[in-house]
PDB file of N, CA and C in Angstrom:
ATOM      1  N   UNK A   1      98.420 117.935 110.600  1.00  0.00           N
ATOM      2  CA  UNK A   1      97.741 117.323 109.472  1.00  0.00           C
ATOM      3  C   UNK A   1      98.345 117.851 108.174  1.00  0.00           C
ATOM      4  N   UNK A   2      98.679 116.753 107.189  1.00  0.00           N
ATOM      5  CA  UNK A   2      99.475 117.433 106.165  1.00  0.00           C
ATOM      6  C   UNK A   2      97.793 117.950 105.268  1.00  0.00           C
ATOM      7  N   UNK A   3      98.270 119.127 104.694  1.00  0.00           N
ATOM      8  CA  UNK A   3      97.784 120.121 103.807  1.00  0.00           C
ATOM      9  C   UNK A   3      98.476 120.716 102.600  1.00  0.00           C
ATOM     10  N   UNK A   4      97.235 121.091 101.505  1.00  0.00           N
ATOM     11  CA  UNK A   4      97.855 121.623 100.469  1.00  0.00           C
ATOM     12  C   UNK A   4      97.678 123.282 100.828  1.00  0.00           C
ATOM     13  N   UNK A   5      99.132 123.997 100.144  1.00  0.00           N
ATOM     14  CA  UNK A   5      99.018 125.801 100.232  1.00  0.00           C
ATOM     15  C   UNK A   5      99.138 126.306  98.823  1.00  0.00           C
ATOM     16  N   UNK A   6      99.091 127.825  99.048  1.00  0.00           N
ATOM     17  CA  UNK A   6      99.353 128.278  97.783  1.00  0.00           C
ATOM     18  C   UNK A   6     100.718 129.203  98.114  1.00  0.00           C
ATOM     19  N   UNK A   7     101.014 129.266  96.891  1.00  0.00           N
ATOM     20  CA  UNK A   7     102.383 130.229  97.346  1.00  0.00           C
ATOM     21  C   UNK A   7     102.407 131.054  96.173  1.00  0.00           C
ATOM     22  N   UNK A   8     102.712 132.451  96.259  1.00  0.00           N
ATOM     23  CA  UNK A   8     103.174 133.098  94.880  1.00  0.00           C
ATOM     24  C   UNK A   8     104.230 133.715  94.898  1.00  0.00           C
ATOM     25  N   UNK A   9     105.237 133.627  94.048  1.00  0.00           N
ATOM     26  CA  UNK A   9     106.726 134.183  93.405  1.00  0.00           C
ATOM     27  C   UNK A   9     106.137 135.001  92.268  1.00  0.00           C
ATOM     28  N   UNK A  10     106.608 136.368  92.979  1.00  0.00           N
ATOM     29  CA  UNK A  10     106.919 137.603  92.159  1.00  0.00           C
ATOM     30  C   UNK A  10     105.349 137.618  91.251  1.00  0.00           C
ATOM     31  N   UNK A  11     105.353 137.773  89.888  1.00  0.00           N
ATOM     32  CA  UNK A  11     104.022 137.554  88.885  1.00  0.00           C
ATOM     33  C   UNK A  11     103.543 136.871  88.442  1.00  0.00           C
ATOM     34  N   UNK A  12     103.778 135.571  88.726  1.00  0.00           N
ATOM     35  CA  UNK A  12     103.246 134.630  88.262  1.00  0.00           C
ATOM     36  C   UNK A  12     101.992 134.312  89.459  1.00  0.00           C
ATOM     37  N   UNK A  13     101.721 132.917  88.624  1.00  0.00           N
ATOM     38  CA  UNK A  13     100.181 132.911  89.301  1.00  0.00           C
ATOM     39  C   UNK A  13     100.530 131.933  90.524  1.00  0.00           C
ATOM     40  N   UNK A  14     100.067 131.820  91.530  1.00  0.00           N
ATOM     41  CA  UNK A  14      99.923 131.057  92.826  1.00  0.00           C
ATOM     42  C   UNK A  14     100.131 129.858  92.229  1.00  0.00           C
ATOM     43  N   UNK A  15     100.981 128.913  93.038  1.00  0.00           N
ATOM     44  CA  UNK A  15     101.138 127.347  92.529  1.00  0.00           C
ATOM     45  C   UNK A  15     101.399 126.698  93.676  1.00  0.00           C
ATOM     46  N   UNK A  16     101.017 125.553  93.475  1.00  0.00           N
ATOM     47  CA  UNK A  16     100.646 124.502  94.945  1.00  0.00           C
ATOM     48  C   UNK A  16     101.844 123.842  95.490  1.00  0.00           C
ATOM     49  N   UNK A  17     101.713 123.770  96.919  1.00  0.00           N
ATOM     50  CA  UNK A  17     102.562 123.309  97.532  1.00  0.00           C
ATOM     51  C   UNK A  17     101.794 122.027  98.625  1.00  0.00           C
ATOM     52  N   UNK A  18     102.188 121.406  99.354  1.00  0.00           N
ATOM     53  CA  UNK A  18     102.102 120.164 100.018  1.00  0.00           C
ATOM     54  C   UNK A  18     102.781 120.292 101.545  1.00  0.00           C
ATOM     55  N   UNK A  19     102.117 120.446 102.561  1.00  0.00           N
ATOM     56  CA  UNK A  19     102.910 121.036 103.915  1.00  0.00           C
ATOM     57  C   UNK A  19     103.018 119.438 104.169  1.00  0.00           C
ATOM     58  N   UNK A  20     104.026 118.313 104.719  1.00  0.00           N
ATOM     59  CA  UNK A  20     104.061 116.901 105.023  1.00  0.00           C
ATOM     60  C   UNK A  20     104.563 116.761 106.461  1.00  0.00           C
ATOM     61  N   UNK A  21     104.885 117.841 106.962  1.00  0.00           N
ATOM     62  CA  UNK A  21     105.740 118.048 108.541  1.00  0.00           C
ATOM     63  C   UNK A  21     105.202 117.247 109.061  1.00  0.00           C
ATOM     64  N   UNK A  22     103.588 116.923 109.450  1.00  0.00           N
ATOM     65  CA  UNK A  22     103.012 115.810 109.929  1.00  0.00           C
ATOM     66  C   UNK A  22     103.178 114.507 109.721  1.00  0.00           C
ATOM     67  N   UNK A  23     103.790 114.279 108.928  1.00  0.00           N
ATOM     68  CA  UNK A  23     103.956 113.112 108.152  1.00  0.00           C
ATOM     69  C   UNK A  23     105.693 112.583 108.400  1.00  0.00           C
ATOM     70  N   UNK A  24     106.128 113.560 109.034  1.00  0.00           N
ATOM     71  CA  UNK A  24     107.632 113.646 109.325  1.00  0.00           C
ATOM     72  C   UNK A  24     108.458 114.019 108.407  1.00  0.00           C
ATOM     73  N   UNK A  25     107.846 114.455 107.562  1.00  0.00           N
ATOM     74  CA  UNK A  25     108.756 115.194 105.905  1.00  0.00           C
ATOM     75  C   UNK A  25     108.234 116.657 106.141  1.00  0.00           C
ATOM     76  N   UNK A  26     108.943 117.224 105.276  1.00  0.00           N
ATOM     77  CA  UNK A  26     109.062 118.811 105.118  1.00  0.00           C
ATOM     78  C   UNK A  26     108.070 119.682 104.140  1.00  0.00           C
ATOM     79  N   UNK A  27     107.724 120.619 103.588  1.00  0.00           N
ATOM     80  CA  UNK A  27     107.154 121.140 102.673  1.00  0.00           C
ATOM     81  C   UNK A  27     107.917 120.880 101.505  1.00  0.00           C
ATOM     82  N   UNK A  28     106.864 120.979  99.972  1.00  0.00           N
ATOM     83  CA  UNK A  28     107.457 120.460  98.879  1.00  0.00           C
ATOM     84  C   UNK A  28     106.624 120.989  97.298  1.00  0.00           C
ATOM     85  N   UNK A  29     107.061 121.573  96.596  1.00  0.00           N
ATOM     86  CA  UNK A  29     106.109 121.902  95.442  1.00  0.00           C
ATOM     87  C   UNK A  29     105.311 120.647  95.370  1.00  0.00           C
ATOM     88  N   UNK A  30     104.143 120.849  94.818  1.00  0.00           N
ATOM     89  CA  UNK A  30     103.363 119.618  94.313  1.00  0.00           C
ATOM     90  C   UNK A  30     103.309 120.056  92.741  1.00  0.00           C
ATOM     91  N   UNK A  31     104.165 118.890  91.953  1.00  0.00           N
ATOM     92  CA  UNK A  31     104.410 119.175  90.775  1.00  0.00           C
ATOM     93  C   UNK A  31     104.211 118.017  89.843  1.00  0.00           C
ATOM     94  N   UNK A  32     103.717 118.376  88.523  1.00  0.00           N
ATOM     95  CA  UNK A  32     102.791 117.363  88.206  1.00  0.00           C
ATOM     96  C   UNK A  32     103.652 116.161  87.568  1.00  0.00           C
ATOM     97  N   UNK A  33     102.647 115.120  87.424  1.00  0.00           N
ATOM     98  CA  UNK A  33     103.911 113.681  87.434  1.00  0.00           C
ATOM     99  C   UNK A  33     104.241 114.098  85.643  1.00  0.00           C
ATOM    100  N   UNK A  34     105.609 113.370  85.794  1.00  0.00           N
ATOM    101  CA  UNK A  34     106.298 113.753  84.009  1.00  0.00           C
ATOM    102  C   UNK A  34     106.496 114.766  84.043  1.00  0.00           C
ATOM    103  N   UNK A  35     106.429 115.866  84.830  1.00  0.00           N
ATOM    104  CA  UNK A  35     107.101 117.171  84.288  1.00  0.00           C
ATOM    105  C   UNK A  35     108.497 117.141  84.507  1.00  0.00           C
ATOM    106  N   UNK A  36     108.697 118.270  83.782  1.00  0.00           N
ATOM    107  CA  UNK A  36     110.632 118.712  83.949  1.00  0.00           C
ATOM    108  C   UNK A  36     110.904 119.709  85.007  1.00  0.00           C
ATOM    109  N   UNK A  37     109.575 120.221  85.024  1.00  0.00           N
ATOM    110  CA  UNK A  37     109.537 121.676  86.216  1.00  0.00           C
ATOM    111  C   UNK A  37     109.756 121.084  87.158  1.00  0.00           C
ATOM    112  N   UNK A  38     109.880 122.065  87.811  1.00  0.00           N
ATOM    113  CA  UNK A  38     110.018 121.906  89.700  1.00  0.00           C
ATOM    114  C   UNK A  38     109.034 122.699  90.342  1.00  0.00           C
ATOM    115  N   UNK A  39     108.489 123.185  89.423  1.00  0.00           N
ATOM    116  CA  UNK A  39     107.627 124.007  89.891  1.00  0.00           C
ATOM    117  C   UNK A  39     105.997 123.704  90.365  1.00  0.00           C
ATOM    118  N   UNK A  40     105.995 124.310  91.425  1.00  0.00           N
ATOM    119  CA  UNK A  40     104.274 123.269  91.948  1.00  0.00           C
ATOM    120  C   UNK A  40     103.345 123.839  90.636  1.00  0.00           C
ATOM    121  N   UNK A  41     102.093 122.841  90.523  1.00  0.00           N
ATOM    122  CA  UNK A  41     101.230 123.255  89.520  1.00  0.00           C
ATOM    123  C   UNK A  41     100.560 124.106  89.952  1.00  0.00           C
ATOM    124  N   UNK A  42      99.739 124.751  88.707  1.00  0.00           N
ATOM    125  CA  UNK A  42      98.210 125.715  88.790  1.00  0.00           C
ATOM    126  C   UNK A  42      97.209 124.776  88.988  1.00  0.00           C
ATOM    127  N   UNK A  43      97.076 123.783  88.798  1.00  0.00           N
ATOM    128  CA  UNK A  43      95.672 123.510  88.645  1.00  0.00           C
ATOM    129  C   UNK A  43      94.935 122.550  89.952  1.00  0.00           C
ATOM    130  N   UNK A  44      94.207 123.271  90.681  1.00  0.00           N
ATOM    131  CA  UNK A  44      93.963 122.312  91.771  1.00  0.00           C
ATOM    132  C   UNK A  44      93.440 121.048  91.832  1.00  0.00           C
ATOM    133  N   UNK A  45      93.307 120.209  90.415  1.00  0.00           N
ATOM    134  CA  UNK A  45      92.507 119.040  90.365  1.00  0.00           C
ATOM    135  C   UNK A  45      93.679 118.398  90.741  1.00  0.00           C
ATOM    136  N   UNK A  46      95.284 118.909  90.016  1.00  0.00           N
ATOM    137  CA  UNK A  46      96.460 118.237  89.550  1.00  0.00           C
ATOM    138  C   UNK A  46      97.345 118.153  90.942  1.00  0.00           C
ATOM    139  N   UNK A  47      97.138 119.371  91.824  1.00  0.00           N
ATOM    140  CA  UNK A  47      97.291 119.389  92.917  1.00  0.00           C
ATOM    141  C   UNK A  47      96.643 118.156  94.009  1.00  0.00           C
ATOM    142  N   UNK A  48      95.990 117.915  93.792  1.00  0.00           N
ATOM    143  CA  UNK A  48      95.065 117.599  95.126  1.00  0.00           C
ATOM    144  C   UNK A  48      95.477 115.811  94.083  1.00  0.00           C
ATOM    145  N   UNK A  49      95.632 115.568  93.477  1.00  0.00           N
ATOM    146  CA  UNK A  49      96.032 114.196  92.993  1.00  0.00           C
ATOM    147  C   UNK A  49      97.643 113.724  93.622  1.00  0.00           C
ATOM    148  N   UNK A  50      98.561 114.903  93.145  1.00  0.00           N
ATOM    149  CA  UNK A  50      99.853 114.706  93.761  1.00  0.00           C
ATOM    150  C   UNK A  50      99.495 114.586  95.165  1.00  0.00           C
ATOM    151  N   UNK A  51      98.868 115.186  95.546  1.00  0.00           N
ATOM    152  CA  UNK A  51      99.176 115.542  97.061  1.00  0.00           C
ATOM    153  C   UNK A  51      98.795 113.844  97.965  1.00  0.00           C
ATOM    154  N   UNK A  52      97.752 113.562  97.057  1.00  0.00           N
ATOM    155  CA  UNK A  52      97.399 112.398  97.813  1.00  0.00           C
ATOM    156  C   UNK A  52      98.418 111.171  97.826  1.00  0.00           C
ATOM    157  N   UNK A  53      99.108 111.005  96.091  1.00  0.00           N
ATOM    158  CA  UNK A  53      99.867 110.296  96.201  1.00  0.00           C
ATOM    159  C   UNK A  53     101.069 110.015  97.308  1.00  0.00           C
ATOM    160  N   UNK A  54     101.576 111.276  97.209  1.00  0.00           N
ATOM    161  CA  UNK A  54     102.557 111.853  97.981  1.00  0.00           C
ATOM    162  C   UNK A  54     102.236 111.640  99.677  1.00  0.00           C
ATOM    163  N   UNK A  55     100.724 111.475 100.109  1.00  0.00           N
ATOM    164  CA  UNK A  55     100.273 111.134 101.344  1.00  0.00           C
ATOM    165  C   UNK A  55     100.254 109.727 101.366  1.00  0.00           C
ATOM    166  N   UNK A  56     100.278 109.483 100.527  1.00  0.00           N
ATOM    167  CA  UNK A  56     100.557 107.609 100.477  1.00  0.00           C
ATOM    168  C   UNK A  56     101.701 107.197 100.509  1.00  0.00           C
ATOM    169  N   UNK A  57     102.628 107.613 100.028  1.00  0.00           N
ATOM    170  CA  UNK A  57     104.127 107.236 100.054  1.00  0.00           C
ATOM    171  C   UNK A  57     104.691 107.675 101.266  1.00  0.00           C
ATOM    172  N   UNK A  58     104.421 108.871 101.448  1.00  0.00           N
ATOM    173  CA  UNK A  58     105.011 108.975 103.241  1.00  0.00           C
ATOM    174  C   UNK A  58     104.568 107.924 104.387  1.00  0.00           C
ATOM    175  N   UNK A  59     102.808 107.840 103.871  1.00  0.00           N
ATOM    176  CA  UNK A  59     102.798 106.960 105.179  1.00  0.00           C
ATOM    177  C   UNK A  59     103.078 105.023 105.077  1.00  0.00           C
ATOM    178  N   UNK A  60     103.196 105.014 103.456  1.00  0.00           N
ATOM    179  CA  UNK A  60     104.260 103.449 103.253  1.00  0.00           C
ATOM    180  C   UNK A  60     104.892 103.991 103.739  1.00  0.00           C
ATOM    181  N   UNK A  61     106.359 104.969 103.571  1.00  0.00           N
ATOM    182  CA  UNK A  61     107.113 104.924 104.324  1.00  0.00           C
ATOM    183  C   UNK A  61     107.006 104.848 105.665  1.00  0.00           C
ATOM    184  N   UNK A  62     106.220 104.970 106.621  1.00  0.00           N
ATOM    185  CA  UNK A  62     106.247 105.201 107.669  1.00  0.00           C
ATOM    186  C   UNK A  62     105.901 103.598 108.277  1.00  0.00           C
ATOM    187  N   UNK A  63     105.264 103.264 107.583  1.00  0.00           N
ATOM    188  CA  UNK A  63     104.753 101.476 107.739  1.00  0.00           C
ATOM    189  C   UNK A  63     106.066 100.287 107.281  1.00  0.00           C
ATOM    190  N   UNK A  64     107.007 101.344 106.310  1.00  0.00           N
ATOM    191  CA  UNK A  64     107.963 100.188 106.188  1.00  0.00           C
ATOM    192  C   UNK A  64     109.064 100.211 106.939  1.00  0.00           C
ATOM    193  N   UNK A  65     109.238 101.679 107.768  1.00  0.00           N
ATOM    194  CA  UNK A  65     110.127 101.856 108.901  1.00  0.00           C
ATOM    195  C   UNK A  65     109.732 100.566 110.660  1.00  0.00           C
ATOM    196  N   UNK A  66     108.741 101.033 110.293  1.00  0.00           N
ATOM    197  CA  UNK A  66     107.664 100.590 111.574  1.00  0.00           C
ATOM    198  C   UNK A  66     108.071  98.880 111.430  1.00  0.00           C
ATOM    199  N   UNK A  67     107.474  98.198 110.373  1.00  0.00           N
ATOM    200  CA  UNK A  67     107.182  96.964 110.209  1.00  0.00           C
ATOM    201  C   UNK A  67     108.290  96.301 109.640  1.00  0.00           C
ATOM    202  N   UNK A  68     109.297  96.839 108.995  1.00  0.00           N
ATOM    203  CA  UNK A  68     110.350  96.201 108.085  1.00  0.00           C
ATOM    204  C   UNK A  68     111.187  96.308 108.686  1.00  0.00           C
ATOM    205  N   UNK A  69     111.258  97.823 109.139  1.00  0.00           N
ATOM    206  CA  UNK A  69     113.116  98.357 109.602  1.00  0.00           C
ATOM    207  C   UNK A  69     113.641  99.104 108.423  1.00  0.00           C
ATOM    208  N   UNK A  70     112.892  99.070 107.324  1.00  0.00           N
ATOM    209  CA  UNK A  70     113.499  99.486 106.188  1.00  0.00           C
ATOM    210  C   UNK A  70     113.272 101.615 106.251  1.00  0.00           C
ATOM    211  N   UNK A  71     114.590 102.244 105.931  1.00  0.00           N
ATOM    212  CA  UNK A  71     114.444 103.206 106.074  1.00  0.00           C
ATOM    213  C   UNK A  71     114.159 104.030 104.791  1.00  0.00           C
ATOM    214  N   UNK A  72     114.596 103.917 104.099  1.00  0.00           N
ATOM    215  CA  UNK A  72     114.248 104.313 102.704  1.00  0.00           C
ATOM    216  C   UNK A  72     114.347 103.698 101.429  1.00  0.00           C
ATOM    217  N   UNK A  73     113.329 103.956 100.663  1.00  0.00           N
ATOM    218  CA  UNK A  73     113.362 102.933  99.370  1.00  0.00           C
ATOM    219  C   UNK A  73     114.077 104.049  98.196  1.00  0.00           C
ATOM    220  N   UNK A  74     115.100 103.072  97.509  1.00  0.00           N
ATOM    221  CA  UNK A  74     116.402 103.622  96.908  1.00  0.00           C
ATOM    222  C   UNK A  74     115.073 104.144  95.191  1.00  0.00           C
ATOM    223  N   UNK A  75     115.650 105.272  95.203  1.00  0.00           N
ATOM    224  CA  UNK A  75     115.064 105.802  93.777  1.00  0.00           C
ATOM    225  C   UNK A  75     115.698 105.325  92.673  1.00  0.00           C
ATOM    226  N   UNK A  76     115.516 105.663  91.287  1.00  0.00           N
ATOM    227  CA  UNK A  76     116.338 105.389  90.338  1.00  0.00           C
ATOM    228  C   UNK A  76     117.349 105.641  89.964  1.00  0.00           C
ATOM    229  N   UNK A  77     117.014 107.586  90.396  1.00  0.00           N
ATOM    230  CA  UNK A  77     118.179 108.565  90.572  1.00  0.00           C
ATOM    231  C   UNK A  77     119.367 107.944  91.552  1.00  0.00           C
ATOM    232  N   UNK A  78     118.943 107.398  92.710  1.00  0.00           N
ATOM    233  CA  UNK A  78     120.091 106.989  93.334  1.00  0.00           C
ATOM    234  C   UNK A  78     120.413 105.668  93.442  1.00  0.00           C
ATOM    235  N   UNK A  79     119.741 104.798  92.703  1.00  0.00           N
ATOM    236  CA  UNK A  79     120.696 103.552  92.028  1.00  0.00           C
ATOM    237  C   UNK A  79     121.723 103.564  91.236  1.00  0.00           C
ATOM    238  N   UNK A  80     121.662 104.038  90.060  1.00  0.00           N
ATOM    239  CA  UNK A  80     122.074 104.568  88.861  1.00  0.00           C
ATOM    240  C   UNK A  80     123.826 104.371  89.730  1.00  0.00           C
ATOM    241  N   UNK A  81     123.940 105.508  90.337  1.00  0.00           N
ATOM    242  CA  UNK A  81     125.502 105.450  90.458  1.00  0.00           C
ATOM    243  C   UNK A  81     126.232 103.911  90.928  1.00  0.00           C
ATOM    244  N   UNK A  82     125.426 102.849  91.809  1.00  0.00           N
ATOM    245  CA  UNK A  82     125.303 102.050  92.085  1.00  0.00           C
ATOM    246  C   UNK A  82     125.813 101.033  91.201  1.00  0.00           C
ATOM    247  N   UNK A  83     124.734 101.078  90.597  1.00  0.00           N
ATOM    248  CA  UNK A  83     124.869 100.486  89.307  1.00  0.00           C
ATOM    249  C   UNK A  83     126.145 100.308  88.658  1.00  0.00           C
ATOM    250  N   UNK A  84     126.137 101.649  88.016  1.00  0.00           N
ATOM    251  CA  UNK A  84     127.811 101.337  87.406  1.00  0.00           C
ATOM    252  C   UNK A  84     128.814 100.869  88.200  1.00  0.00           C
ATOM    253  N   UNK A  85     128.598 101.432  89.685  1.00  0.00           N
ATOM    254  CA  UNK A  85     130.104 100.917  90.324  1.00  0.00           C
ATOM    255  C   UNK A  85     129.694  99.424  90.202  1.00  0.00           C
ATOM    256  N   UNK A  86     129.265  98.579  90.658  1.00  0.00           N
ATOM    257  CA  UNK A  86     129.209  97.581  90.080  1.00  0.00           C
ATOM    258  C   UNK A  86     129.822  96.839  89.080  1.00  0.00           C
ATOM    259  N   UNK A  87     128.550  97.555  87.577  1.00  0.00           N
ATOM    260  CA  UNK A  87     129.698  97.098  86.503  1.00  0.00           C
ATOM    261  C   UNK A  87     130.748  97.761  86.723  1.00  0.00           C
ATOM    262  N   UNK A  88     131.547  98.253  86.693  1.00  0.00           N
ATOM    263  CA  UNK A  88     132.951  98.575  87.042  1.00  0.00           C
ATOM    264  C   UNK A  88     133.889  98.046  87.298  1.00  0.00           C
ATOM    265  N   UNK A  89     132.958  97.419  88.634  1.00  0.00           N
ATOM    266  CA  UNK A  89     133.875  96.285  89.200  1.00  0.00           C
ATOM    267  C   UNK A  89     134.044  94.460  88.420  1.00  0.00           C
ATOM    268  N   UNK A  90     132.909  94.617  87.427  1.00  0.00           N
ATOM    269  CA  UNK A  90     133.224  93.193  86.590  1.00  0.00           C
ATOM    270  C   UNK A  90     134.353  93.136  85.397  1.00  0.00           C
ATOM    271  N   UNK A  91     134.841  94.924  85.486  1.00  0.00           N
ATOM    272  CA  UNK A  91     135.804  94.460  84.539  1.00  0.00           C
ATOM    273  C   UNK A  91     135.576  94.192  82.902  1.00  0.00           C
ATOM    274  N   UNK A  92     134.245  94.078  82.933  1.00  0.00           N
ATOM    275  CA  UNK A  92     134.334  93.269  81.356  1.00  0.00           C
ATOM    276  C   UNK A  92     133.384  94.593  80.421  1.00  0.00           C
ATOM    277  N   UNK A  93     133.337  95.906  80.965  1.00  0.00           N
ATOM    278  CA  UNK A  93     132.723  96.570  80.288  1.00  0.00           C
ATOM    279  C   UNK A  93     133.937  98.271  80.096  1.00  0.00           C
ATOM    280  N   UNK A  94     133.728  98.707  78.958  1.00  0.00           N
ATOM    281  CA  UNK A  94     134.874 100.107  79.126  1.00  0.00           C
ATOM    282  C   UNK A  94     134.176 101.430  79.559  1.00  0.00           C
ATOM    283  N   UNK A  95     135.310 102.541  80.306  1.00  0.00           N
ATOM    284  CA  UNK A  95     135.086 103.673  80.439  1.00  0.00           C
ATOM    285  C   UNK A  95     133.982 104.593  79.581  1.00  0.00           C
ATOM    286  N   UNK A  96     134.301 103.822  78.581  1.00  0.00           N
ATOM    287  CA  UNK A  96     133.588 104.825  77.289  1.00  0.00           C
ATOM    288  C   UNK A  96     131.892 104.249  77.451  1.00  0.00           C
ATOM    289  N   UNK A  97     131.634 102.855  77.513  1.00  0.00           N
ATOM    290  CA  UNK A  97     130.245 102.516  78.265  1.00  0.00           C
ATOM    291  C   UNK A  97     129.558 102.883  79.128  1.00  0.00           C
ATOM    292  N   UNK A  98     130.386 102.757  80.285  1.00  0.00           N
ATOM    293  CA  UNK A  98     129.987 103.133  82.024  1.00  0.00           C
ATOM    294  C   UNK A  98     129.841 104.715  81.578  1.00  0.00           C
ATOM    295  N   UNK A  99     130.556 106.194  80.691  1.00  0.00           N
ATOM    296  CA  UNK A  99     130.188 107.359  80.777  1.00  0.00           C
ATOM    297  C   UNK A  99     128.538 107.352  79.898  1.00  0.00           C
ATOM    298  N   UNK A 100     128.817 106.576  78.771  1.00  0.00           N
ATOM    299  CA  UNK A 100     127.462 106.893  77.592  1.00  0.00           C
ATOM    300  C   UNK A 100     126.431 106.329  78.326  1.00  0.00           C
ATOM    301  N   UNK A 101     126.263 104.883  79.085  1.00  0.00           N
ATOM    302  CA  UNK A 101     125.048 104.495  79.980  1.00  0.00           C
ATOM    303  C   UNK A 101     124.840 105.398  80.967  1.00  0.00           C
ATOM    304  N   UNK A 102     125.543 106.094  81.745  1.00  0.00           N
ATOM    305  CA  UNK A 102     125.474 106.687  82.692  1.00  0.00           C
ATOM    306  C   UNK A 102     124.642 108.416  82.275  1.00  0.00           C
ATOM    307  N   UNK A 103     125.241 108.860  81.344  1.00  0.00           N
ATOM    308  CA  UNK A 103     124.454 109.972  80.302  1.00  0.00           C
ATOM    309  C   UNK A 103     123.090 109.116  79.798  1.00  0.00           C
ATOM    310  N   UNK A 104     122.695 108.109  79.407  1.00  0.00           N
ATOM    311  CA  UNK A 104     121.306 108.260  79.356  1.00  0.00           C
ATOM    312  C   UNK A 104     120.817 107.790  80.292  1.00  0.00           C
ATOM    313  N   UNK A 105     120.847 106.903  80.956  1.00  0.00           N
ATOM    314  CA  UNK A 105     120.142 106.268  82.498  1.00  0.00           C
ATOM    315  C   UNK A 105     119.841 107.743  83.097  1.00  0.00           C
ATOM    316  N   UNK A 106     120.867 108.881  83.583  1.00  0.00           N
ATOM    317  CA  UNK A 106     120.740 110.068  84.200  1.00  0.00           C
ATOM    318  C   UNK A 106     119.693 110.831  82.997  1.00  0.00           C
ATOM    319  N   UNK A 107     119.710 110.779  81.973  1.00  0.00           N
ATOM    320  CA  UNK A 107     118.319 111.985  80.846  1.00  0.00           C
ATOM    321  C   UNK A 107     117.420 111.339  80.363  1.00  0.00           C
ATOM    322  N   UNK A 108     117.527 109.546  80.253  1.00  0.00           N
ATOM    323  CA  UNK A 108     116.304 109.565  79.830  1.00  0.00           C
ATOM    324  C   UNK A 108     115.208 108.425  80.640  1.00  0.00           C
ATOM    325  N   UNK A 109     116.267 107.771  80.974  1.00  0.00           N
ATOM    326  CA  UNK A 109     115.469 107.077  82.576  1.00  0.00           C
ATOM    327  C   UNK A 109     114.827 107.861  83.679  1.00  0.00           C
ATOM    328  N   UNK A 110     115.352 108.754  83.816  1.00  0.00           N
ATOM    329  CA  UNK A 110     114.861 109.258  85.005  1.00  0.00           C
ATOM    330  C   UNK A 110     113.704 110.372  84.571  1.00  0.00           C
ATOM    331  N   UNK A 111     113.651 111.177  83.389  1.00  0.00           N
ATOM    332  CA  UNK A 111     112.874 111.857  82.618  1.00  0.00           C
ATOM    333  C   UNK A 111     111.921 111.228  82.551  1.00  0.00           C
ATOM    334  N   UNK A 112     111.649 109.558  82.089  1.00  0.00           N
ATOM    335  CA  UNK A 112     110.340 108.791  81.351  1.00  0.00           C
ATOM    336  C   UNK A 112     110.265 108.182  82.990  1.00  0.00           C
ATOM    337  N   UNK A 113     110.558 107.735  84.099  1.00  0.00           N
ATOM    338  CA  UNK A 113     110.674 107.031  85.410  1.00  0.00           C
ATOM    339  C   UNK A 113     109.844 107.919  85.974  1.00  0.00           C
ATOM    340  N   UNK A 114     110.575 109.129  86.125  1.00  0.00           N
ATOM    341  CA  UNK A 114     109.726 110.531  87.143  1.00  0.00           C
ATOM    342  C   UNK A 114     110.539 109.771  88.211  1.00  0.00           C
ATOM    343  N   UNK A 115     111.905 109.858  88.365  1.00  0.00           N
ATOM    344  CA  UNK A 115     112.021 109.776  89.928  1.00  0.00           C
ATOM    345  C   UNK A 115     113.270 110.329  90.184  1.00  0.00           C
TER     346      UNK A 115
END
């Protein structure tokens, strides 16, 4: 049964984690949506919200393996490279584009996206 833990590093205060092994995924900070951290939160309201989400998306995933065939749904983070190869391949855009889109799609898409 997936569950939330606590974990503590060194002095700081205990911050939440998400055990999903049941779920066929691994353990994972539970960290709050929009942050920059990686770090699981303090606060158990903020916890126990991620956690659920995060119990929902595993088990879509598990319903879209089951029912679709589909194995994973592509993030933003890993479109992005996609993407450009693409344009790339139309030719009608320059090096100097494909690097400057690619610098903000990677800092500020994925920053305001959360993904």
């Amino acid at each position: 049964m997936a569950r939330i833990y606590w974990r503590r590093h060194g002095e700081g205060p205990p911050r939440a984690w998400g055990d999903f092994t049941s779920l066929g995924h691994g353990r994972e900070p539970l960290v709050e949506p929009a942050s920059l951290k990686r770090l699981g939160t303090t606060s158990p309201a903020i916890a126990a919200m991620v956690f659920a989400d995060r119990v929902k998306e595993l088990e879509q995933a598990k319903v879209d393996r089951a029912v679709l065939g589909v194995e994973r749904r592509m993030t933003l983070g890993a479109f992005i490279p996609q993407h450009l190869a693409l344009r790339r391949q139309e030719a009608t855009v320059t090096q100097t584009w494909l690097k400057e889109t690619g610098a903000r799609l990677q800092s500020g898409a994925i920053r305001f996206f959360w993904s």
